[in-house]
Protein backbone atom coordinates (compact mmCIF):
# COMPACT_ATOMS: atom_id res chain seq x y z
CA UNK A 1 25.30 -82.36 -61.26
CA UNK A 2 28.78 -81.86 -60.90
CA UNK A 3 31.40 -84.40 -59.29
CA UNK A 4 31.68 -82.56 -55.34
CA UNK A 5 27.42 -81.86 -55.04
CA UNK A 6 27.40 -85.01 -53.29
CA UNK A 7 29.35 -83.20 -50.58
CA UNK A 8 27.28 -80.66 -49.56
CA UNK A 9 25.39 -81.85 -46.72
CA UNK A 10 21.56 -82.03 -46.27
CA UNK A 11 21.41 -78.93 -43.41
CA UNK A 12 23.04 -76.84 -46.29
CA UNK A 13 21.11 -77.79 -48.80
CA UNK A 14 17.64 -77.69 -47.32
CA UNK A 15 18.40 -73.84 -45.79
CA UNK A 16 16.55 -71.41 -47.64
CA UNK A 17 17.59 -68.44 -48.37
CA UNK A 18 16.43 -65.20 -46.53
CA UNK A 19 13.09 -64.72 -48.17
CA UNK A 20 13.71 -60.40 -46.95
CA UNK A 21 16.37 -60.78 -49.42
CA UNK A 22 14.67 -62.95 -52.34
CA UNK A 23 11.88 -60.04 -52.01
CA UNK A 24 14.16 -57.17 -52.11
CA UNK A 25 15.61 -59.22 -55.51
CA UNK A 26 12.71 -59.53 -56.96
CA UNK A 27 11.10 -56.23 -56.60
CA UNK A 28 14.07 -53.49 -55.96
CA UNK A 29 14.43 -52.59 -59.81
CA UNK A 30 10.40 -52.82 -60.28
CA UNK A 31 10.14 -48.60 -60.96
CA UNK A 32 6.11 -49.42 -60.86
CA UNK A 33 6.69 -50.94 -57.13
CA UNK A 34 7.15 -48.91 -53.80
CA UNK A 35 9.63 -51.41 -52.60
CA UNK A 36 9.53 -51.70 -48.69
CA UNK A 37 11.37 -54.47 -47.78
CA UNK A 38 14.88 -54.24 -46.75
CA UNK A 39 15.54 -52.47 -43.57
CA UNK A 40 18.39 -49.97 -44.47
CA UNK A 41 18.73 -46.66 -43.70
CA UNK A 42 18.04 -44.86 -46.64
CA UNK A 43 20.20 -41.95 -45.25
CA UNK A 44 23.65 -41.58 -46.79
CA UNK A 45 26.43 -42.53 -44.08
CA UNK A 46 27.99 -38.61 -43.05
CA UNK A 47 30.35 -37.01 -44.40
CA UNK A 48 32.88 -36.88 -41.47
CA UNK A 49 32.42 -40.52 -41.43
CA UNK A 50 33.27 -41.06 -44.81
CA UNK A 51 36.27 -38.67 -44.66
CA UNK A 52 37.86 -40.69 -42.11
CA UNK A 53 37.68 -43.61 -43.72
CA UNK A 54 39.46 -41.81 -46.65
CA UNK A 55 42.38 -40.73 -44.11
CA UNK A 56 42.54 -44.23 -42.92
CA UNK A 57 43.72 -45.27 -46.17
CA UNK A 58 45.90 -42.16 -46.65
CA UNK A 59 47.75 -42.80 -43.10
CA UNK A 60 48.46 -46.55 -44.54
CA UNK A 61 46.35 -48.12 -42.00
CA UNK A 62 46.09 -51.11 -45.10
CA UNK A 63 47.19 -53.94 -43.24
CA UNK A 64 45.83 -56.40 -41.00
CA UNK A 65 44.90 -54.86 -37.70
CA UNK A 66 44.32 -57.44 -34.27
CA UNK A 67 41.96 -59.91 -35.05
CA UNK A 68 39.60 -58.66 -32.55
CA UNK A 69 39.70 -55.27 -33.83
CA UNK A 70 41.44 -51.91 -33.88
CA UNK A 71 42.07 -50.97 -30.48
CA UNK A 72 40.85 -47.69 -31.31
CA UNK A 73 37.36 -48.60 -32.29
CA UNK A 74 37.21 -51.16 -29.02
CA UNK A 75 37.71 -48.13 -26.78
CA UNK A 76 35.06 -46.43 -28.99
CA UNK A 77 33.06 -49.21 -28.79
CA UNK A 78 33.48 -49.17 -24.54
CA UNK A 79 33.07 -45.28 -23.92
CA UNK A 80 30.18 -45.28 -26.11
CA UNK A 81 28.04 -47.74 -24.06
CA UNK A 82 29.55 -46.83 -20.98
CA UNK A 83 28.36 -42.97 -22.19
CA UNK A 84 24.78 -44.33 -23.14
CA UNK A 85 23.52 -47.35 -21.40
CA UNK A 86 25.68 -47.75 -18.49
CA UNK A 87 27.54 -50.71 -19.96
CA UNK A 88 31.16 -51.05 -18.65
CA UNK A 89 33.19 -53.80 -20.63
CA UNK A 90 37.11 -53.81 -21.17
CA UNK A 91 38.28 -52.94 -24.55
CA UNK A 92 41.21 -55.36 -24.26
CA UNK A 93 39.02 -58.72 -23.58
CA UNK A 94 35.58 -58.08 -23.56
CA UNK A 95 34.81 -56.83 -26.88
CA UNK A 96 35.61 -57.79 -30.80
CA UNK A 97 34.72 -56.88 -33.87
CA UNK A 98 32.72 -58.77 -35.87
CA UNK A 99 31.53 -58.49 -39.74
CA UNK A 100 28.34 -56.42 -38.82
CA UNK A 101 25.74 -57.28 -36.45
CA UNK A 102 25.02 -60.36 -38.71
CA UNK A 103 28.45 -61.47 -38.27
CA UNK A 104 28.54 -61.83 -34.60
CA UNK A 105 24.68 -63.90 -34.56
CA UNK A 106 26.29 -66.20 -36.74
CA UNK A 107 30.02 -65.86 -34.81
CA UNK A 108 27.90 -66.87 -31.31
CA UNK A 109 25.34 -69.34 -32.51
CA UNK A 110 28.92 -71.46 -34.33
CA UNK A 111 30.57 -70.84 -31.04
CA UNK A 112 28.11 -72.25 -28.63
CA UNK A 113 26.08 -74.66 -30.36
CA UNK A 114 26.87 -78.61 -31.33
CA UNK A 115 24.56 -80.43 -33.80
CA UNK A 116 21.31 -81.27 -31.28
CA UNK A 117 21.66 -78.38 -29.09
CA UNK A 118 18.62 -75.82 -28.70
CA UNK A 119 18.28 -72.39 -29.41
CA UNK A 120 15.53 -70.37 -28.22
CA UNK A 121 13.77 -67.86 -30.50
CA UNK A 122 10.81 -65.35 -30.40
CA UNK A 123 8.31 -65.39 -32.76
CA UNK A 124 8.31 -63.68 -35.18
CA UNK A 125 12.38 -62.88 -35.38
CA UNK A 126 14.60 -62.18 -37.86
CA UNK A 127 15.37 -65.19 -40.17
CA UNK A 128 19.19 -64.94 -39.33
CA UNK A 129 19.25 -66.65 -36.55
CA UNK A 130 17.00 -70.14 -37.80
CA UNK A 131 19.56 -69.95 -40.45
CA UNK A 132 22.60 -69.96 -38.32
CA UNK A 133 21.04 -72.85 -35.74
CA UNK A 134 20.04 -74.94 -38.71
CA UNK A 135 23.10 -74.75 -40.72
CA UNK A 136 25.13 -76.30 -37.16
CA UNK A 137 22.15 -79.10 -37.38
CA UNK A 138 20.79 -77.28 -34.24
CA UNK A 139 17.26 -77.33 -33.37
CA UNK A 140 15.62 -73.87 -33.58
CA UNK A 141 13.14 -73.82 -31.62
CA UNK A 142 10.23 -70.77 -31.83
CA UNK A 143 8.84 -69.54 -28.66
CA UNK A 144 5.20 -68.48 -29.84
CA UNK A 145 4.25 -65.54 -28.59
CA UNK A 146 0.94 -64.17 -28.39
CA UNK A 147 -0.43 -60.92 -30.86
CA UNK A 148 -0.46 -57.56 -30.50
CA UNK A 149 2.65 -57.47 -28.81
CA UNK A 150 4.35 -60.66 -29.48
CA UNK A 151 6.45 -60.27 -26.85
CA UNK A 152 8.21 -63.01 -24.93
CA UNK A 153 6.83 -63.81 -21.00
CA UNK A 154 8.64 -65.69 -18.00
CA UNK A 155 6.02 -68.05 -18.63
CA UNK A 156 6.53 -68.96 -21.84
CA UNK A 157 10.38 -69.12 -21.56
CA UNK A 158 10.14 -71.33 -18.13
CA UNK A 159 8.07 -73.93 -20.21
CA UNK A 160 10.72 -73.95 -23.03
CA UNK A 161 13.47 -74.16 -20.96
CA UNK A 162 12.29 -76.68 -18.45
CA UNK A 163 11.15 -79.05 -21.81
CA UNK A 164 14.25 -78.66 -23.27
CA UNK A 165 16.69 -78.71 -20.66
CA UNK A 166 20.58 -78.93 -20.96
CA UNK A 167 20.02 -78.70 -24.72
CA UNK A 168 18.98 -74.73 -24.62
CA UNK A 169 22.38 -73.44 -25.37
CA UNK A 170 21.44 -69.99 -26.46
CA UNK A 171 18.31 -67.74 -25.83
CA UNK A 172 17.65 -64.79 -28.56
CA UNK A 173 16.07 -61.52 -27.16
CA UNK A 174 16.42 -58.73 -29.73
CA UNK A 175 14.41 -54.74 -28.72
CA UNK A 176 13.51 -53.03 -30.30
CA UNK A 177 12.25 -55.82 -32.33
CA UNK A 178 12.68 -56.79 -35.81
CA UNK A 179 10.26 -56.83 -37.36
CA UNK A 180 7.57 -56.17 -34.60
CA UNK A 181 8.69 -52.79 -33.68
CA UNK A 182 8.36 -53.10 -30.05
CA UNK A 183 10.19 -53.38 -26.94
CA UNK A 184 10.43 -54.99 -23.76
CA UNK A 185 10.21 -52.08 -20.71
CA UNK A 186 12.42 -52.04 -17.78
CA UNK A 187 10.08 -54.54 -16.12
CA UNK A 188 9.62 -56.55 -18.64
CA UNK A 189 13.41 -57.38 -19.08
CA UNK A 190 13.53 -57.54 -15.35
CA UNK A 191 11.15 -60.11 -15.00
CA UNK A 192 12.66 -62.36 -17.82
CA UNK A 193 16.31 -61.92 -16.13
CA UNK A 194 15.12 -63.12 -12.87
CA UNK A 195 13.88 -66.39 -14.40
CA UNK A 196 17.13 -66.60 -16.57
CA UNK A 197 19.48 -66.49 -13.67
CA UNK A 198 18.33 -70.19 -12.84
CA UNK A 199 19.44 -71.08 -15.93
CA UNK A 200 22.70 -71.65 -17.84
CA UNK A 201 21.94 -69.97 -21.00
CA UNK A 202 23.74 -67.88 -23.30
CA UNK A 203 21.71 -64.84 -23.84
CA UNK A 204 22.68 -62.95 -27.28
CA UNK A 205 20.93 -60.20 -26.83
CA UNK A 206 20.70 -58.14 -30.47
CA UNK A 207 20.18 -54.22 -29.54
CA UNK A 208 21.21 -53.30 -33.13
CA UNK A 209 18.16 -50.79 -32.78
CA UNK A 210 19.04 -49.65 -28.96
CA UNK A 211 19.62 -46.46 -30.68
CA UNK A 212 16.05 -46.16 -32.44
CA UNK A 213 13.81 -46.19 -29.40
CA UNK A 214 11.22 -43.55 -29.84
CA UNK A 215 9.05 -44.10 -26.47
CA UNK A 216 9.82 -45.99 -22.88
CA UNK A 217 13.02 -46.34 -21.47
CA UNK A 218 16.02 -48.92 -22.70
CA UNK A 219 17.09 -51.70 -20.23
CA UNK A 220 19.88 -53.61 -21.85
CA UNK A 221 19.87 -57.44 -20.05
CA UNK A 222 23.62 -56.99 -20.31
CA UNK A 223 23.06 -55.01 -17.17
CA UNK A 224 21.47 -57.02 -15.36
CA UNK A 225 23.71 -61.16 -16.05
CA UNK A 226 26.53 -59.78 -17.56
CA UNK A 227 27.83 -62.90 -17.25
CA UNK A 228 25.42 -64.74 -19.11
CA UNK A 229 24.92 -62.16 -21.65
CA UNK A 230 26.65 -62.01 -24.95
CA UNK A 231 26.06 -58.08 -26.28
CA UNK A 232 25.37 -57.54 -29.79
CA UNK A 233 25.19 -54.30 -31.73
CA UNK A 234 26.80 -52.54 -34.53
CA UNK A 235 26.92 -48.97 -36.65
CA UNK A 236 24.53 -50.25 -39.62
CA UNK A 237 21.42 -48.64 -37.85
CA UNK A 238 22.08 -45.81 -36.08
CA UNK A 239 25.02 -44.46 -38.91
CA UNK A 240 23.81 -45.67 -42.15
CA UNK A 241 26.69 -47.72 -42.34
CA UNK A 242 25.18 -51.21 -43.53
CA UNK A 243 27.29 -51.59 -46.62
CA UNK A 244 30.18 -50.87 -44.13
CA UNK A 245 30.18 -54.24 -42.26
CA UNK A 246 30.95 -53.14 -38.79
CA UNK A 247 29.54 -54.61 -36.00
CA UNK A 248 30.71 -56.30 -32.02
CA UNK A 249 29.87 -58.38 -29.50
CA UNK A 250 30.95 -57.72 -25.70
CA UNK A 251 30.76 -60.00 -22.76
CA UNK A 252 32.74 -62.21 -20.21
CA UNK A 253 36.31 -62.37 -21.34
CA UNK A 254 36.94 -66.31 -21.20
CA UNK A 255 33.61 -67.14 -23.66
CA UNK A 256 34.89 -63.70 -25.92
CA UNK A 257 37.88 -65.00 -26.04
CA UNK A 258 36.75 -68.48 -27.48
CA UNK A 259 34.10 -67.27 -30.11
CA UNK A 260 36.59 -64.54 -30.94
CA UNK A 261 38.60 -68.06 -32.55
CA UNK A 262 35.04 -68.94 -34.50
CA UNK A 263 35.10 -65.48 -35.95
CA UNK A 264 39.10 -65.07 -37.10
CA UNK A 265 38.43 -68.47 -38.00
CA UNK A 266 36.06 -67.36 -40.83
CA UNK A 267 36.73 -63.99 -41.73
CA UNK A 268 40.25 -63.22 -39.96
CA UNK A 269 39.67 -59.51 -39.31
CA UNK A 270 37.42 -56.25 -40.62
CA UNK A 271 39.00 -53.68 -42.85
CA UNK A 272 40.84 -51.47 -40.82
CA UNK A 273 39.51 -48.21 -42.80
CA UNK A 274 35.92 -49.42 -41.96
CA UNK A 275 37.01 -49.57 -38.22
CA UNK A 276 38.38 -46.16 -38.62
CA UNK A 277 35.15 -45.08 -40.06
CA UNK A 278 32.90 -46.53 -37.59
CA UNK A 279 35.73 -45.64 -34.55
CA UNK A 280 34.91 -41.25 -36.02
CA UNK A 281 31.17 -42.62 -35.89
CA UNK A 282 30.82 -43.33 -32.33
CA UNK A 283 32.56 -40.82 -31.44
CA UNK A 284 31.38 -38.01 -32.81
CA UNK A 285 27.93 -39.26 -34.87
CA UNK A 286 25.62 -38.70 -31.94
CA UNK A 287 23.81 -35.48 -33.89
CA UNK A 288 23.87 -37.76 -36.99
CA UNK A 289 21.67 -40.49 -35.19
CA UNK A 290 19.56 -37.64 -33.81
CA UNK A 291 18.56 -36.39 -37.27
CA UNK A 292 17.97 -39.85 -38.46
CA UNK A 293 15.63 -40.87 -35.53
CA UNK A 294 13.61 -37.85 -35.84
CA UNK A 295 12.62 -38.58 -38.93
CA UNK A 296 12.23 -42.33 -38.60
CA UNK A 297 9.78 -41.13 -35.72
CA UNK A 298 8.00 -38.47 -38.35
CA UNK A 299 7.43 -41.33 -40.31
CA UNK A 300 6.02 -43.82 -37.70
CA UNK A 301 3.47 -41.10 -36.70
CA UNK A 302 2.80 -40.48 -40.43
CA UNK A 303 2.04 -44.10 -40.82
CA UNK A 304 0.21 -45.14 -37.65
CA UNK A 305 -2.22 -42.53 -38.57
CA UNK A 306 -2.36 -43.64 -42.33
CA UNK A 307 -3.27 -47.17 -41.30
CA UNK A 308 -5.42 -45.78 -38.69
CA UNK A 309 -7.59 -44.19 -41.43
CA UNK A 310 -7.19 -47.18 -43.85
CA UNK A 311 -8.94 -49.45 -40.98
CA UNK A 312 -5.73 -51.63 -41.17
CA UNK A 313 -4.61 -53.17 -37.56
CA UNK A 314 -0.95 -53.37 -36.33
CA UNK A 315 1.00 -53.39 -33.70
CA UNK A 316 1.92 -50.28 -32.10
CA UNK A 317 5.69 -49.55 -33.17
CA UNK A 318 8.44 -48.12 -30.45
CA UNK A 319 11.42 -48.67 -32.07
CA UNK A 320 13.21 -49.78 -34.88
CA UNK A 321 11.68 -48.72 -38.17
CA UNK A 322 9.15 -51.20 -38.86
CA UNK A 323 5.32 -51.21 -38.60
CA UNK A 324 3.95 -54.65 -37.78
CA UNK A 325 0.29 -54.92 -40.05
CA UNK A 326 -2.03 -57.20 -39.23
CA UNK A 327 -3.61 -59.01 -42.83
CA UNK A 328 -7.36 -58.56 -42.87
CA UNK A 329 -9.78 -61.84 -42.08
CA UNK A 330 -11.31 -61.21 -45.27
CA UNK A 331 -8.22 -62.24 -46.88
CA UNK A 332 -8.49 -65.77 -48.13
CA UNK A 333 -4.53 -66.97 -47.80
CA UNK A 334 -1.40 -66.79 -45.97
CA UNK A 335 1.26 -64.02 -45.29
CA UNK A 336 3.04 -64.99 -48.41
CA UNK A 337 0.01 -64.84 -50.76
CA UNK A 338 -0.85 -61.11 -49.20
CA UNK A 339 2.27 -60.48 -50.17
CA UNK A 340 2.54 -61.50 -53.53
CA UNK A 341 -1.21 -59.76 -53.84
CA UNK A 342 0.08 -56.46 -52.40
CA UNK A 343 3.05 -56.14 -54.83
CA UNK A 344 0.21 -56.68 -57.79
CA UNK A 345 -2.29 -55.06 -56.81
CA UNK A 346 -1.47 -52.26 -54.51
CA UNK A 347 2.42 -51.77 -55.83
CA UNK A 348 3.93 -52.12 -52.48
CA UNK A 349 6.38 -54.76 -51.52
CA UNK A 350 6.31 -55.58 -48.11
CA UNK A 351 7.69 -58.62 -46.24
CA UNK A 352 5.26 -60.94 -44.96
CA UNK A 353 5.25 -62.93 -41.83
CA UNK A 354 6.91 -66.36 -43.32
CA UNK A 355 9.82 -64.61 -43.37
CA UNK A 356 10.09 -64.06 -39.78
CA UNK A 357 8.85 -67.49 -38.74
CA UNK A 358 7.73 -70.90 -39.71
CA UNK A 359 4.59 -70.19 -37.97
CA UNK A 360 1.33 -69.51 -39.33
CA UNK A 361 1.48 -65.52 -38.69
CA UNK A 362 -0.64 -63.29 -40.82
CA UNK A 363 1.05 -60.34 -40.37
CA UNK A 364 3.12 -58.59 -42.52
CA UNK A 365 6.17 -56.18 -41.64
CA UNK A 366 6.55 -52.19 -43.75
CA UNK A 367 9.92 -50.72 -43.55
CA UNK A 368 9.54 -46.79 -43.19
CA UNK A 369 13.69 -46.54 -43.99
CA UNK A 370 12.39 -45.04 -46.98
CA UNK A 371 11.17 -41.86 -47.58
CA UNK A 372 7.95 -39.91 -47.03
CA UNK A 373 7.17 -40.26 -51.27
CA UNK A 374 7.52 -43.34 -50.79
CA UNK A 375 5.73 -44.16 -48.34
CA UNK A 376 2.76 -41.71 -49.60
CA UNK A 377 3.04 -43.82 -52.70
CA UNK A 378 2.55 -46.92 -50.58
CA UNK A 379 -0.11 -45.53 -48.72
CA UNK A 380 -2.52 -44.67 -51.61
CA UNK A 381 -1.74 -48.32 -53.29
CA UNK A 382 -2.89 -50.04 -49.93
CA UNK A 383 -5.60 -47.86 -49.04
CA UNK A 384 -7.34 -48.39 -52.68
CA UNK A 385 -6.49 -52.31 -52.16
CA UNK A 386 -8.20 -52.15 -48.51
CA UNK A 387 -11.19 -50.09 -49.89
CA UNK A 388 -11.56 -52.20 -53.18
CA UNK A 389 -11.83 -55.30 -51.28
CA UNK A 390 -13.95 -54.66 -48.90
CA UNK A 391 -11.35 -55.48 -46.22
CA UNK A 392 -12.17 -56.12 -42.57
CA UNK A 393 -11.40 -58.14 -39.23
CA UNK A 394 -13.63 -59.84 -37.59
């Protein structure tokens, strides 16, 4: 053990690492496994995208731009929701640019919460924000929602936030969900904002798969308590731009313009010829996303029905591009142990339900970012597992 372990303290050392990530790892270069785990668009990032970034660098836009972004992409960034959810925020105080989506969870949840404080999640979610709350020795708590939906209720949030009191610092609500699939309709977010308005809770509401809805109608909260809600979204989704790193958060100016400290903080800026990149996205990637979606959508239809004939159970996806499977009650085990038993016996790594809470959950989650031979390959492995087994629920 070397001289300096001894500094690393115990809420470091005890986080685990995103078990999404140890999967991917483990199975990625496994030519004999359909690997479904990560959710990345398996679409390359377009060509008028990638050709701005490439004038970026040939205008000499190689130095460090503001902190809270190129002004450029911020207007992007405000036109863009303005254009498609009726969101109106200021380029010049109410939005910043963060290292991807994952970059602002982590920029809010360090902004807002001291060691103690509370923050609220759904169950299932995805495992970024635990991580964040328990590496600043804040208590995550999981709200536990109830199957097929999994969706949070006024109910369920009034009990957490009336046990929990001035400790709740910041509520997560992320729709389309990761890794559920679905979303919260109009009423639905309605009802939750007119309990939350009581309350003086952060919201950081994740729509990184606004974009991705393929039935109902998108209510951001932001519309509703702007000023409690902290807006989170990016270009990884809806361009195929994850290796890109571009993400933002809008909201009121005085509580951007503290977190926007956390975040220069700890990464100082974004490259500007990613900004430029993801500025020509926005702007003029709208038929891009369109392409993508449709066939995200092809492939939810292809795989509802596959499961449908399988006898597997899920939850009905309308979003995102996740399916949501239910493990059968004949299965002896937990999430993790279907998962381990899928990737030998039926070739198909998914991500089981541990991954998405601490819970016991036996679900497990199958990306469809990955294409239709893929996910015929994946089909045939689990329908000879579910067949060979005798699988069923009671």
């Amino acid at each position: 053990m070397s001289k300096i372990a001894s500094l690393v303290p115990e809420s470091l050392k005890s986080s685990k690492p995103s078990l999404i990530r140890v999967l991917n790892n483990k199975y990625g270069s496994d030519p004999e496994v359909v690997n479904l785990t990560v959710g990345e668009p398996d679409f390359k990032t377009a060509d008028h995208v990638k050709l701005a970034a490439i004038k970026s660098i040939l205008d000499d836009h190689t130095h460090y731009p503001h902190n809270w972004g190129t002004l450029g992409l911020r207007k992007a960034i405000s036109e863009y929701l303005a254009d498609d959810l009726d969101l109106h925020y200021d380029p010049e105080g109410e939005i910043f640019v963060t290292e991807g989506a994952s970059g602002a969870i982590s920029t809010i949840i360090a902004g807002l919460c001291q060691p103690g404080d509370v923050v609220l999640i759904p169950c299932p979610a995805y495992t970024l924000y635990r991580i964040n709350a328990e590496l600043r020795d804040a208590k995550a708590v999981e709200l536990e929602t109830a199957e097929p939906d999994f969706k949070v209720t006024p109910e369920l949030l009034k009990k957490a936030l009336d046990k929990y009191g001035e400790k709740v610092k910041v509520l997560v609500l992320n729709y389309p969900v990761n890794p559920t699939g679905v979303t919260y309709t109009p009423d639905e977010v309605r009802a939750l904002a007119d309990l939350l308005k009581d309350y003086n809770v952060a919201i950081l509401d994740d729509e990184i798969y606004a974009d991705l809805l393929y039935e109902g109608e998108h209510l951001p909260m932001a519309k509703l308590l702007p000023d409690q809600t902290l807006y989170v979204s990016g270009v990884s989704k809806n361009a195929a731009m994850t290796g890109w790193r571009v993400g933002y958060i809008c909201g009121p100016r005085d509580v951007l313009g503290a977190l926007a400290k956390v975040h220069q903080a700890a990464i100082s800026t974004n490259a500007t010829m990613n900004m430029d990149a993801a500025e020509e996205a926005l702007r003029h990637g709208k038929a891009d996303t369109a392409q993508m979606k449709a066939e995200y959508d092809r492939r939810r239809q292809f795989l509802m029905t596959a499961m449908d004939k399988i006898g597997f159970q899920y939850t009905k996806p309308m979003g995102a591009f996740y399916l949501w499977v239910k493990i059968p009650d004949s299965f002896d085990g937990d999430s993790m142990a279907y998962a381990e038993y899928l990737a030998e016996k039926a070739k198909v790594a998914i991500v089981p339900a541990a991954a998405f809470t601490k819970l016991p959950v036996r679900y497990f989650r199958i990306s469809y970012a990955a294409s239709m031979e893929k996910l015929k390959r994946a089909v045939d492995g689990l329908a000879k597992v579910f067949a060979e087994d005798g699988s069923f629920y009671n």
